[in-house]
N, C-alpha and C. Protein backbone atom coordinates (compact mmCIF):
# COMPACT_ATOMS: atom_id res chain seq x y z
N UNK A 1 -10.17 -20.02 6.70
CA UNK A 1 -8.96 -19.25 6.93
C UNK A 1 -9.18 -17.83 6.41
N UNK A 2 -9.06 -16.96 7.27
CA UNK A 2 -9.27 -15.76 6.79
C UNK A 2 -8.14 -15.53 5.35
N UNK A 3 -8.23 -14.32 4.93
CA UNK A 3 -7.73 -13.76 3.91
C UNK A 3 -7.73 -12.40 3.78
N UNK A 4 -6.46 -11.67 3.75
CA UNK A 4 -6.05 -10.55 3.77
C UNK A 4 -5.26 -10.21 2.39
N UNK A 5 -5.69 -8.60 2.00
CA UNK A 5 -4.95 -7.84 0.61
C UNK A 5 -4.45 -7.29 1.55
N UNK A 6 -3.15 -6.85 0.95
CA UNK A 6 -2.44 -5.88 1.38
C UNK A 6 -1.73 -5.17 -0.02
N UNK A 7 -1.75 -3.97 0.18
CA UNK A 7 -0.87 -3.23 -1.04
C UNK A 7 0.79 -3.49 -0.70
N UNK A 8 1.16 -3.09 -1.69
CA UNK A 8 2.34 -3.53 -1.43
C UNK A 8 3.18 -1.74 -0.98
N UNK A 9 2.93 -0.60 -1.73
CA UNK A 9 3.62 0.69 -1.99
C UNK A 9 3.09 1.28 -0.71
N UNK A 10 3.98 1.48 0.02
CA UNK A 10 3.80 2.23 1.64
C UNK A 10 2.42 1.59 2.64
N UNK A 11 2.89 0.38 2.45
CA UNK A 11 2.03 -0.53 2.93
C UNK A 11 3.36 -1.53 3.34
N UNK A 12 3.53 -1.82 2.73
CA UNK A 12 4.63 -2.98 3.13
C UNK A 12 6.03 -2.12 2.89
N UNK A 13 6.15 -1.80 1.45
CA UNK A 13 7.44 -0.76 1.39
C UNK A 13 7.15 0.63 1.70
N UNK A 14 8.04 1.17 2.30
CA UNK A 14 8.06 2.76 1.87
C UNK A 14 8.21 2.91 1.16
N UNK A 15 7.56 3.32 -0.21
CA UNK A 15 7.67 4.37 -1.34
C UNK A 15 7.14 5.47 -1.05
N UNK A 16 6.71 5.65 0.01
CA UNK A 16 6.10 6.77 -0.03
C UNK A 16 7.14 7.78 0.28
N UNK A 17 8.15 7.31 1.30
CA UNK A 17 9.66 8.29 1.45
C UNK A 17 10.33 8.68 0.36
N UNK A 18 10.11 7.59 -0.55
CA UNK A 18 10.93 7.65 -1.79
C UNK A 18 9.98 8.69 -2.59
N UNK A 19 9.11 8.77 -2.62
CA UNK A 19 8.29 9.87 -3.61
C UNK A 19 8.38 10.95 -3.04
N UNK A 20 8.18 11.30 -1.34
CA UNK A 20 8.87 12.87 -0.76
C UNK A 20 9.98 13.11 -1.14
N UNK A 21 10.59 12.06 -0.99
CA UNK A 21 12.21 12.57 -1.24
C UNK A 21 12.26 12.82 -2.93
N UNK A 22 11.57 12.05 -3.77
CA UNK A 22 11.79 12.74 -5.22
C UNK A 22 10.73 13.71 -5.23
N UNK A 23 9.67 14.43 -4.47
CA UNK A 23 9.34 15.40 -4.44
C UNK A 23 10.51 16.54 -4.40
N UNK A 24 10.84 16.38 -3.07
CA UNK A 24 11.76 17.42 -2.67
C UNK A 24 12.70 18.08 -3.64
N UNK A 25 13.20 16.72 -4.09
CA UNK A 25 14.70 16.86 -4.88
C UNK A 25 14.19 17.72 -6.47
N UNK A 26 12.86 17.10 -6.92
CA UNK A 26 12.62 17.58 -8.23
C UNK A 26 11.59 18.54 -8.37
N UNK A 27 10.91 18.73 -7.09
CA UNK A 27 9.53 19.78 -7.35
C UNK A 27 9.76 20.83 -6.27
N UNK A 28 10.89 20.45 -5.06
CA UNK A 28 11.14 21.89 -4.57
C UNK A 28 10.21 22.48 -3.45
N UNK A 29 9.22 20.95 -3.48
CA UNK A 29 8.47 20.86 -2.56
C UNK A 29 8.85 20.09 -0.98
N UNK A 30 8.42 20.50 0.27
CA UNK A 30 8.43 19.36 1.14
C UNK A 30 6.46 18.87 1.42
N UNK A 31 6.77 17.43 1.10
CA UNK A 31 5.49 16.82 1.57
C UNK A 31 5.66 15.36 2.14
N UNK A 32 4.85 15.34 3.42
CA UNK A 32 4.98 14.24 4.32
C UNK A 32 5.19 13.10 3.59
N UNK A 33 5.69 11.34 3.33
CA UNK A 33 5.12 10.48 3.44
C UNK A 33 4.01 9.97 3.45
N UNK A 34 3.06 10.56 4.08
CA UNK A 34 1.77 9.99 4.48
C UNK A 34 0.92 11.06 3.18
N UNK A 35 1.63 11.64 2.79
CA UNK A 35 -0.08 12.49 1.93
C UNK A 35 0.60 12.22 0.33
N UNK A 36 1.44 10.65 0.27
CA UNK A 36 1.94 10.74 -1.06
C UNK A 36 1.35 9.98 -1.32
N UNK A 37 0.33 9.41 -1.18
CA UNK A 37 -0.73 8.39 -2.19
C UNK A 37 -1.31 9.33 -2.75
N UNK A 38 -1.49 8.83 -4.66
CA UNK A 38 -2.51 9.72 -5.39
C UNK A 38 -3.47 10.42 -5.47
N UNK A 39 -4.47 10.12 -4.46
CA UNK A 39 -5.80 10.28 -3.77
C UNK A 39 -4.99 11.93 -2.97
N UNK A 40 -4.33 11.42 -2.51
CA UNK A 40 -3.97 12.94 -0.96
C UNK A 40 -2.84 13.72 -2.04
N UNK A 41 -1.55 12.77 -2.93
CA UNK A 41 -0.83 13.62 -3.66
C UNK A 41 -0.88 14.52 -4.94
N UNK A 42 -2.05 13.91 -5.78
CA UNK A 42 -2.61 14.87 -6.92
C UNK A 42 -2.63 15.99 -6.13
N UNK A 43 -3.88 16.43 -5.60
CA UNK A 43 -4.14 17.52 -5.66
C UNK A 43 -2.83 18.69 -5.11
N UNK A 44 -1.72 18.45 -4.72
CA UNK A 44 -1.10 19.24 -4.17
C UNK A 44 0.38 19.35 -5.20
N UNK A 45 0.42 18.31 -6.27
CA UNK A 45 1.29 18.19 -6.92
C UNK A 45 0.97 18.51 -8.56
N UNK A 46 -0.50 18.26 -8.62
CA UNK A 46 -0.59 18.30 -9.58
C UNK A 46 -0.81 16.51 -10.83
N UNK A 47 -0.85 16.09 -11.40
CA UNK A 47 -1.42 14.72 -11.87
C UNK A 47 -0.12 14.56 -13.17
N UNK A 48 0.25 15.81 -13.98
CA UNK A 48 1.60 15.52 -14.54
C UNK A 48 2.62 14.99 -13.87
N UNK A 49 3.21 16.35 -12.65
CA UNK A 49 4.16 15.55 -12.02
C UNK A 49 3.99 14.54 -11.30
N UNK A 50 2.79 13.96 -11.03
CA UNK A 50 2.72 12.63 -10.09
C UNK A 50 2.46 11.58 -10.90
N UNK A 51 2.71 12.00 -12.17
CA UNK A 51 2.79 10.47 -13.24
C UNK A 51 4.63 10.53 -13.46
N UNK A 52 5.15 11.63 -14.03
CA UNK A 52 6.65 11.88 -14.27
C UNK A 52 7.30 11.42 -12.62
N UNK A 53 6.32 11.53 -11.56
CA UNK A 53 7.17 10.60 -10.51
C UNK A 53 6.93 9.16 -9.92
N UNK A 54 5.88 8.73 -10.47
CA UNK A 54 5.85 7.65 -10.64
C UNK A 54 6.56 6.70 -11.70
N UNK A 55 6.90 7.50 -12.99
CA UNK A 55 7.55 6.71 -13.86
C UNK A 55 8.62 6.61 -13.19
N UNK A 56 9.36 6.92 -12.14
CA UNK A 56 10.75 6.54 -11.90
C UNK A 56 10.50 5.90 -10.41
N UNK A 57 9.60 6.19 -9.67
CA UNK A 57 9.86 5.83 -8.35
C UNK A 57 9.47 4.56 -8.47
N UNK A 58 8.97 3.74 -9.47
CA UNK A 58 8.19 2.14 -9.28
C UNK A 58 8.79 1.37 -10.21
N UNK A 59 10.17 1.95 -10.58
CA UNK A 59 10.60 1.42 -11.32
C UNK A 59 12.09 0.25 -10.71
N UNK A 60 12.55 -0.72 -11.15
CA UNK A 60 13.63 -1.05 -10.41
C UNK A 60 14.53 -0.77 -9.53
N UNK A 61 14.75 0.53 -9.94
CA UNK A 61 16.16 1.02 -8.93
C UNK A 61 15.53 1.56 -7.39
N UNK A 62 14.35 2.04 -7.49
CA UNK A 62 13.97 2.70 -6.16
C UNK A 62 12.94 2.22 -6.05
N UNK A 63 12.93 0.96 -6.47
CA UNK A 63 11.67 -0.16 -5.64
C UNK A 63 12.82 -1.29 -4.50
N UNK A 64 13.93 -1.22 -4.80
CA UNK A 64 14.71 -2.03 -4.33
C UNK A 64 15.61 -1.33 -3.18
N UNK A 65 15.16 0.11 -3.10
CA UNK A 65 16.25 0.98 -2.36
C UNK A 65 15.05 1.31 -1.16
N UNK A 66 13.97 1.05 -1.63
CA UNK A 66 12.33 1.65 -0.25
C UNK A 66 12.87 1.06 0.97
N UNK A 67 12.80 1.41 1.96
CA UNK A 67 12.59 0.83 3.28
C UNK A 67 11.54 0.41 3.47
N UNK A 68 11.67 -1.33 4.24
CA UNK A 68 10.27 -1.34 4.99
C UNK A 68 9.76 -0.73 5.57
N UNK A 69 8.38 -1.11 5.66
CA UNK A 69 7.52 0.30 6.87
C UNK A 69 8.03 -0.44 7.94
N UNK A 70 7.74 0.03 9.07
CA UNK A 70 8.17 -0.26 10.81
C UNK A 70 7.08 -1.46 10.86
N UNK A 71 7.75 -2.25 11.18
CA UNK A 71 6.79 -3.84 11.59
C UNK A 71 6.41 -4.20 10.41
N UNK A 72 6.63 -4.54 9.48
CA UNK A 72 5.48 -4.31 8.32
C UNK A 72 6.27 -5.88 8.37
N UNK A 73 6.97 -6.54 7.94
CA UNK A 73 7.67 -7.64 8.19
C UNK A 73 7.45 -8.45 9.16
N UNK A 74 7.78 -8.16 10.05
CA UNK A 74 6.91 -9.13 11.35
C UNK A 74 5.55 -9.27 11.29
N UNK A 75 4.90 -8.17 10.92
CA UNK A 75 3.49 -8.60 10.92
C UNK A 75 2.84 -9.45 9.36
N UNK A 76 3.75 -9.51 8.51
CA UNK A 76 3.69 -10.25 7.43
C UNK A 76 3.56 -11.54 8.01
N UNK A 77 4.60 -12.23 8.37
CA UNK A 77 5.02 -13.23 8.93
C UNK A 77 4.32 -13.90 10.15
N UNK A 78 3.76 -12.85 11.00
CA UNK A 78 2.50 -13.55 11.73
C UNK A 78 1.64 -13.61 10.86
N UNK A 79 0.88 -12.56 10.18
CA UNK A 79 -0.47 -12.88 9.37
C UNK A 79 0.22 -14.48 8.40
N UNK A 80 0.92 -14.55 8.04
CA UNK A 80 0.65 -15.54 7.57
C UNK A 80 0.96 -16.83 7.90
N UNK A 81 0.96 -17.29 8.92
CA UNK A 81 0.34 -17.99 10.23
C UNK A 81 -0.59 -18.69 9.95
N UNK A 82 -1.64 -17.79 9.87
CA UNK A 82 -3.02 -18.14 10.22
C UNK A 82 -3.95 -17.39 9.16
N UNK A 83 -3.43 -16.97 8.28
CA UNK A 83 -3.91 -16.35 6.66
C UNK A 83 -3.80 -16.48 5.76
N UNK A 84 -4.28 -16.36 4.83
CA UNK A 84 -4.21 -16.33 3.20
C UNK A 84 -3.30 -14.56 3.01
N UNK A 85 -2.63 -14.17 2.54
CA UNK A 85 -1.59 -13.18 2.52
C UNK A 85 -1.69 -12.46 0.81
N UNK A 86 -1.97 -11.87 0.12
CA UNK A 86 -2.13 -11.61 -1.03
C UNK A 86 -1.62 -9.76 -1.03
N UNK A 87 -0.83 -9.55 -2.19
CA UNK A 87 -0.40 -8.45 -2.25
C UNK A 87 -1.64 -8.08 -3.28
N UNK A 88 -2.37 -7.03 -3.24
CA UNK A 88 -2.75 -6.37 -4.16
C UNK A 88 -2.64 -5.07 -4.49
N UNK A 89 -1.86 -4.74 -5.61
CA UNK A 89 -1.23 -3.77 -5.80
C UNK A 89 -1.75 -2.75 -7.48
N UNK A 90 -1.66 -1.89 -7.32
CA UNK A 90 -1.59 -1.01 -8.60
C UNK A 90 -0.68 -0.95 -9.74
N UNK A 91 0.02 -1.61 -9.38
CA UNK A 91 1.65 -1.85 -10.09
C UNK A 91 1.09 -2.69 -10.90
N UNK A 92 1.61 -2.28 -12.30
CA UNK A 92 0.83 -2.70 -13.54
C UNK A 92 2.01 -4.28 -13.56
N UNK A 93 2.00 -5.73 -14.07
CA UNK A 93 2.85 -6.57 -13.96
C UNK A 93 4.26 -6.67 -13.96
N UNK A 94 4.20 -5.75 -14.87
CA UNK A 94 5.90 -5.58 -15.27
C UNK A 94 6.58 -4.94 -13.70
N UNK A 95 5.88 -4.32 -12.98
CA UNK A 95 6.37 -3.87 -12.10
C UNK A 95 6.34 -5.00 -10.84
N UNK A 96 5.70 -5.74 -10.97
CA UNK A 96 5.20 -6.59 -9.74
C UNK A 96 6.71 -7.10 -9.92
N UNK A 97 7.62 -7.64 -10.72
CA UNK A 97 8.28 -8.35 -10.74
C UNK A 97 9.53 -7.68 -9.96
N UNK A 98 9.41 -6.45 -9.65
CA UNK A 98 10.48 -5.68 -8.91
C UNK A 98 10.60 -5.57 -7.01
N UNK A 99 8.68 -5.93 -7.09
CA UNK A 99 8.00 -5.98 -5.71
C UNK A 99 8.38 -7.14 -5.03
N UNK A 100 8.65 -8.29 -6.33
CA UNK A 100 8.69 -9.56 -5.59
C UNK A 100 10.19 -9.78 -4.99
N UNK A 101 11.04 -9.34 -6.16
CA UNK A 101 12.72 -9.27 -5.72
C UNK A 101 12.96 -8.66 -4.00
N UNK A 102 12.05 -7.48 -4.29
CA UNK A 102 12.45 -6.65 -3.09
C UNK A 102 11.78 -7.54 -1.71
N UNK A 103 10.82 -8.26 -2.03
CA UNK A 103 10.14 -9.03 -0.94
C UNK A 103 11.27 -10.06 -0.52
N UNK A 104 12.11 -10.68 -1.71
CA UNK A 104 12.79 -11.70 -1.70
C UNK A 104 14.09 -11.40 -1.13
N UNK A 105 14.57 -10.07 -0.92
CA UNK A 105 15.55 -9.64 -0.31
C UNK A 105 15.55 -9.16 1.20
N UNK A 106 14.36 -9.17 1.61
CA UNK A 106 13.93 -8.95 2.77
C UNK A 106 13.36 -9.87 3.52
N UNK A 107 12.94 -11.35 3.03
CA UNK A 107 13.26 -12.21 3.51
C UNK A 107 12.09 -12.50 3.78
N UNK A 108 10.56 -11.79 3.08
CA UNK A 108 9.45 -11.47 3.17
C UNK A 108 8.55 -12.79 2.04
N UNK A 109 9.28 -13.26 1.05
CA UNK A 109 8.84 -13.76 -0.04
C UNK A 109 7.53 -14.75 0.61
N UNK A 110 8.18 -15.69 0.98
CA UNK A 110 7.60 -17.19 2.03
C UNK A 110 6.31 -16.45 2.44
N UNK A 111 5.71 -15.28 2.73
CA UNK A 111 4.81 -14.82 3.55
C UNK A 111 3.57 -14.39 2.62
N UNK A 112 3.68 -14.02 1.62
CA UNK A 112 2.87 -14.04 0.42
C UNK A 112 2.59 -15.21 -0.25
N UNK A 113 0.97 -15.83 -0.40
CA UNK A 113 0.30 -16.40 -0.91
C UNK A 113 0.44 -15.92 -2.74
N UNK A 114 0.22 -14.65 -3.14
CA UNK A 114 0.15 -14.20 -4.41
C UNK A 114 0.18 -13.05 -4.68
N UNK A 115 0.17 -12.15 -5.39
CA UNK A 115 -0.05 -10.99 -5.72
C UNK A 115 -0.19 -10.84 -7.05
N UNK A 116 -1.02 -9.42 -6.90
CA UNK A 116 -2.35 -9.54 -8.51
C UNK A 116 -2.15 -7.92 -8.36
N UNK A 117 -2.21 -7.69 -9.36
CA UNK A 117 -1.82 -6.20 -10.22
C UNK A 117 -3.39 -5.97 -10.32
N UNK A 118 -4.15 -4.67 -9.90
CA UNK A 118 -5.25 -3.90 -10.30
C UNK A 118 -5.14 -3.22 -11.31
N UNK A 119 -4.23 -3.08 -12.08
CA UNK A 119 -3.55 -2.14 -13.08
C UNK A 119 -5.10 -2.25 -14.48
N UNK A 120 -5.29 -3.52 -14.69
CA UNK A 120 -6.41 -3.35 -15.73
C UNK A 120 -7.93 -3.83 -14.83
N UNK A 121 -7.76 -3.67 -13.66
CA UNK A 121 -9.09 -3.58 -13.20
C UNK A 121 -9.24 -2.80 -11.91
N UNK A 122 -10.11 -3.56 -11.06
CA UNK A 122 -9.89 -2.29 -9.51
C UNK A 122 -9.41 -3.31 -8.12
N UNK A 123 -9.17 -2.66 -7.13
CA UNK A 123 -8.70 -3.60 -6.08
C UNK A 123 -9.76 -3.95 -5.95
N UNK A 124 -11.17 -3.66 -5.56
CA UNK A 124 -12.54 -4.10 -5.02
C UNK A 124 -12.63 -5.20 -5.71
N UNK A 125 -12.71 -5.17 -6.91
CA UNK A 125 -12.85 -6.10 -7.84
C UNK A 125 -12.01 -7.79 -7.07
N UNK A 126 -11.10 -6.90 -7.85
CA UNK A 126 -10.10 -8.14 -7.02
C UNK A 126 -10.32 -8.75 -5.64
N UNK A 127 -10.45 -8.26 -4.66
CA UNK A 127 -11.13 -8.63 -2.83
C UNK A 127 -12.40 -9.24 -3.43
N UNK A 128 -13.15 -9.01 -4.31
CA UNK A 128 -14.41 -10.30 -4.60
C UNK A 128 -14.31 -11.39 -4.89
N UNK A 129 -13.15 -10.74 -6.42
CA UNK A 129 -12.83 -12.68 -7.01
C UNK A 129 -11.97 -13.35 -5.94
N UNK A 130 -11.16 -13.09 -5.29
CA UNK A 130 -10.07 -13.96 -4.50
C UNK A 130 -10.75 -13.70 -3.00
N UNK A 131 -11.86 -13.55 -2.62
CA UNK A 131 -12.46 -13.86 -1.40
C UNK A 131 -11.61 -13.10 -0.10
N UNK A 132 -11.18 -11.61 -0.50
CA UNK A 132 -10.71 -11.10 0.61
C UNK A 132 -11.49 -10.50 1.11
N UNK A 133 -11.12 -10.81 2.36
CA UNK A 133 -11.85 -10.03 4.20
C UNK A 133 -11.93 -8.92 4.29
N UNK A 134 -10.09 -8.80 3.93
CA UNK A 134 -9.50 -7.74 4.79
C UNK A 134 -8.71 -6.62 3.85
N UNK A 135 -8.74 -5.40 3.85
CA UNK A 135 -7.91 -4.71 2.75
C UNK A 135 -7.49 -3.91 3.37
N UNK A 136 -5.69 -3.70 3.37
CA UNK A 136 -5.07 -2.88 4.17
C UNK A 136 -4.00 -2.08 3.02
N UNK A 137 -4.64 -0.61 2.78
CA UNK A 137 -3.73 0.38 1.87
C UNK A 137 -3.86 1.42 2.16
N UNK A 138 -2.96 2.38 1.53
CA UNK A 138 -2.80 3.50 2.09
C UNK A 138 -3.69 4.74 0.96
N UNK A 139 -4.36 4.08 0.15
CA UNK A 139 -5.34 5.12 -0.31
C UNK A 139 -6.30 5.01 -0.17
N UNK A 140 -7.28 5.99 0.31
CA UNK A 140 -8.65 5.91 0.89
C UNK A 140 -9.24 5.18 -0.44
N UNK A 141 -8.85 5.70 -2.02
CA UNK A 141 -10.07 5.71 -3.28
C UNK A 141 -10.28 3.97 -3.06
N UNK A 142 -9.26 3.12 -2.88
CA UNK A 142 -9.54 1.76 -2.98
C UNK A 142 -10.58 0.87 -1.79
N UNK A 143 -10.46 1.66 -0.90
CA UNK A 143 -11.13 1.31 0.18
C UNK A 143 -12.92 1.54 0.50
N UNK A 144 -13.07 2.91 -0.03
CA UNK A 144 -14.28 3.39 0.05
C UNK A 144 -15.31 2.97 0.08
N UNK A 145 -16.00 1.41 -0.65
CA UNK A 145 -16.76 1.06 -0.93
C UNK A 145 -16.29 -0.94 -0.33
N UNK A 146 -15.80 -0.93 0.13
CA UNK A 146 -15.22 -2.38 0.41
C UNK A 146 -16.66 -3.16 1.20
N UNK A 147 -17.13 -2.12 2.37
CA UNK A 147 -17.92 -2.98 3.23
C UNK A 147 -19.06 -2.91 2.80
N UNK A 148 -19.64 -2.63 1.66
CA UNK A 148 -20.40 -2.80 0.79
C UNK A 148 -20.52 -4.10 0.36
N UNK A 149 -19.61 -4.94 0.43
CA UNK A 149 -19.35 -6.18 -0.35
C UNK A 149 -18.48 -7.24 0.73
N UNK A 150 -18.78 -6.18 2.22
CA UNK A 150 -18.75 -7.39 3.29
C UNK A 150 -17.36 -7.19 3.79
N UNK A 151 -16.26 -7.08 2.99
CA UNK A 151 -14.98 -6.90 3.83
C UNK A 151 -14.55 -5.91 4.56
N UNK A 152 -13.28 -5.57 5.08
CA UNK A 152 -13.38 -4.90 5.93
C UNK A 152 -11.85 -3.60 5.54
N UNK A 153 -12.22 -2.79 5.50
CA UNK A 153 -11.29 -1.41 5.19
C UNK A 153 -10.56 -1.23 6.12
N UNK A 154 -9.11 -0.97 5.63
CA UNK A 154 -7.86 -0.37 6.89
C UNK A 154 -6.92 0.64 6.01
N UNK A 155 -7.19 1.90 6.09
CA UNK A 155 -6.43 2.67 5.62
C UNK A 155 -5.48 2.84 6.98
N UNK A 156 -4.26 2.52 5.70
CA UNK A 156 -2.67 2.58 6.84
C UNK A 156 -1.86 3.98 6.06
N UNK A 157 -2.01 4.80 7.61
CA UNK A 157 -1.23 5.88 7.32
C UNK A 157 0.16 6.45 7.95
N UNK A 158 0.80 5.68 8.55
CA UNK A 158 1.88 6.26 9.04
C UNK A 158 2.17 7.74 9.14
N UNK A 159 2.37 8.04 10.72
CA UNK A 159 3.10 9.37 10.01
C UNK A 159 1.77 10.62 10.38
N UNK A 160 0.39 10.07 9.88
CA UNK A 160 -0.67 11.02 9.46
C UNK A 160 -0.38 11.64 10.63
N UNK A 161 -0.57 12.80 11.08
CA UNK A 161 -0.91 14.17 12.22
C UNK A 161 -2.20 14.67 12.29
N UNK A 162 -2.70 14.95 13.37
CA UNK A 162 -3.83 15.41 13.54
C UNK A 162 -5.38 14.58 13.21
N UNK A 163 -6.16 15.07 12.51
CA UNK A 163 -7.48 14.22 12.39
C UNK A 163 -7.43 14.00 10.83
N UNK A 164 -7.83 12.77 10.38
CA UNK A 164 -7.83 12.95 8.91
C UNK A 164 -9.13 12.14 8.73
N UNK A 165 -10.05 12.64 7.79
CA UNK A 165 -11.20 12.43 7.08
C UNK A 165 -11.15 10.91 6.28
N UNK A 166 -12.17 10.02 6.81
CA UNK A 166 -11.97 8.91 6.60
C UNK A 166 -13.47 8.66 6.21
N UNK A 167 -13.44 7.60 5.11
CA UNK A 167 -15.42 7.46 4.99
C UNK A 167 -16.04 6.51 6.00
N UNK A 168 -16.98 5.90 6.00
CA UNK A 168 -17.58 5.11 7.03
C UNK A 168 -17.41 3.83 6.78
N UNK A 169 -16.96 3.16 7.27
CA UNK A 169 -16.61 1.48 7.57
C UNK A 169 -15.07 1.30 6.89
N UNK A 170 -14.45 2.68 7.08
CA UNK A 170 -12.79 2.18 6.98
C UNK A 170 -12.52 2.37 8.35
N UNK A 171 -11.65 2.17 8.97
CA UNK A 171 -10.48 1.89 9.88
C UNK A 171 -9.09 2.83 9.63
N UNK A 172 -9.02 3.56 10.52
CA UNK A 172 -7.77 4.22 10.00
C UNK A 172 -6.68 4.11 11.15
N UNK A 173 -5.71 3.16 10.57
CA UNK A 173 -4.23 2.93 11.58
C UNK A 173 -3.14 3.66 11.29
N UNK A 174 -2.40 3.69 12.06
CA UNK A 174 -1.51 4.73 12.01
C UNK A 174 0.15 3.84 11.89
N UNK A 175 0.23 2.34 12.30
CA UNK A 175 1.40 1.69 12.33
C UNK A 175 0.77 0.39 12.29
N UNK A 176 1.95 -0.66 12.18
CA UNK A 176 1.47 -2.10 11.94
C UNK A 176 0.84 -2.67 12.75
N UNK A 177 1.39 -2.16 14.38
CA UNK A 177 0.88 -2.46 15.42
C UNK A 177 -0.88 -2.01 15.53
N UNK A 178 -1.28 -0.77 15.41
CA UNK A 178 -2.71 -1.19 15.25
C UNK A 178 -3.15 -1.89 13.94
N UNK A 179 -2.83 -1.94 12.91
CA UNK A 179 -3.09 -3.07 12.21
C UNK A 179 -3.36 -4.16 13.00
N UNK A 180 -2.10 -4.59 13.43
CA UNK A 180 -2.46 -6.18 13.93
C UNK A 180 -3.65 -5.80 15.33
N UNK A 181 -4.01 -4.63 15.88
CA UNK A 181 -4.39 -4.63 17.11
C UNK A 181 -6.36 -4.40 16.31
N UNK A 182 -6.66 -3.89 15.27
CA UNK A 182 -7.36 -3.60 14.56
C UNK A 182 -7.91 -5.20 13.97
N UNK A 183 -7.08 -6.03 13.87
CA UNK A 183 -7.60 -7.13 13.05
C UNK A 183 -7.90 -8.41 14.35
């Protein structure tokens, strides 16, 4: 049975709206959705404010307020069908427990096998010990080195415009639908 990671933060939820929008509101900035993963949002924000907005955006109140991504739900629910389903996420534990509510309110719970916090190690890591295939997130840094070790890279970017710089043996989708059309 195959086996798929998936992140959980603008992968399954939008947080990534939620971090433009607390861009906007607190830095005065406008920046897409798609360039708010750490990897694309440091450099344009800076690494203070993208810790001072992470302390609030992954926290209860606006982990529970994210919108799903478009399909991200249906295609949960097929993949796990015929998959092993595993959230792997950056969200240190204490936070996972906010990921799971919000899964559980969306009706998403049933579709997840497990989810495992990278917080004291790396996602790669993790796709070795738990025998994942497949890794679908929205930051290139986790992906980079995956097919090195046999599985298979899907940076999911919603949203992205134009051409964006991807390393060799990732996959870059743009919605759930090539996800599922990709896998």
């Amino acid at each position: 049975m195959p086996c798929l990671g998936i992140d959980y933060d603008a992968t399954i939820a939008d947080t990534n709206f939620v971090k433009a929008t607390w861009i906007r509101d607190n830095l005065g900035l406008e920046v897409s959705p798609w360039q708010c993963d750490r990897t694309t949002c440091v450099p344009i924000i800076g690494v203070e404010n993208y810790e001072a907005m992470s302390s609030v955006v992954y926290e209860r109140d606006y982990t529970l307020v994210a919108p799903p991504i478009a399909g991200a739900l249906d295609a949960l629910r097929t993949l796990s069908l015929h998959s092993r389903v595993y959230i792997i996420t950056a969200r240190p534990p204490y936070r996972i427990a906010f990921a799971k509510t919000w899964l559980e309110q969306h009706g998403a719970a049933d579709t997840i096998n497990n989810i495992f916090s990278s917080a004291a190690s790396d996602k790669q890591t993790l796709c070795r010990e738990y025998g994942v295939n497949v890794l679908i997130d929205d930051d290139v840094r986790h992906l980079a080195h995956l097919s090195e070790q046999g599985a298979r890279a899907i940076l999911f970017k919603p949203g992205v415009d134009g051409e964006f710089v991807i390393p060799a043996g990732v996959t870059l989708c743009r919605s759930w639908d090539e996800v599922m059309a990709a896998l």
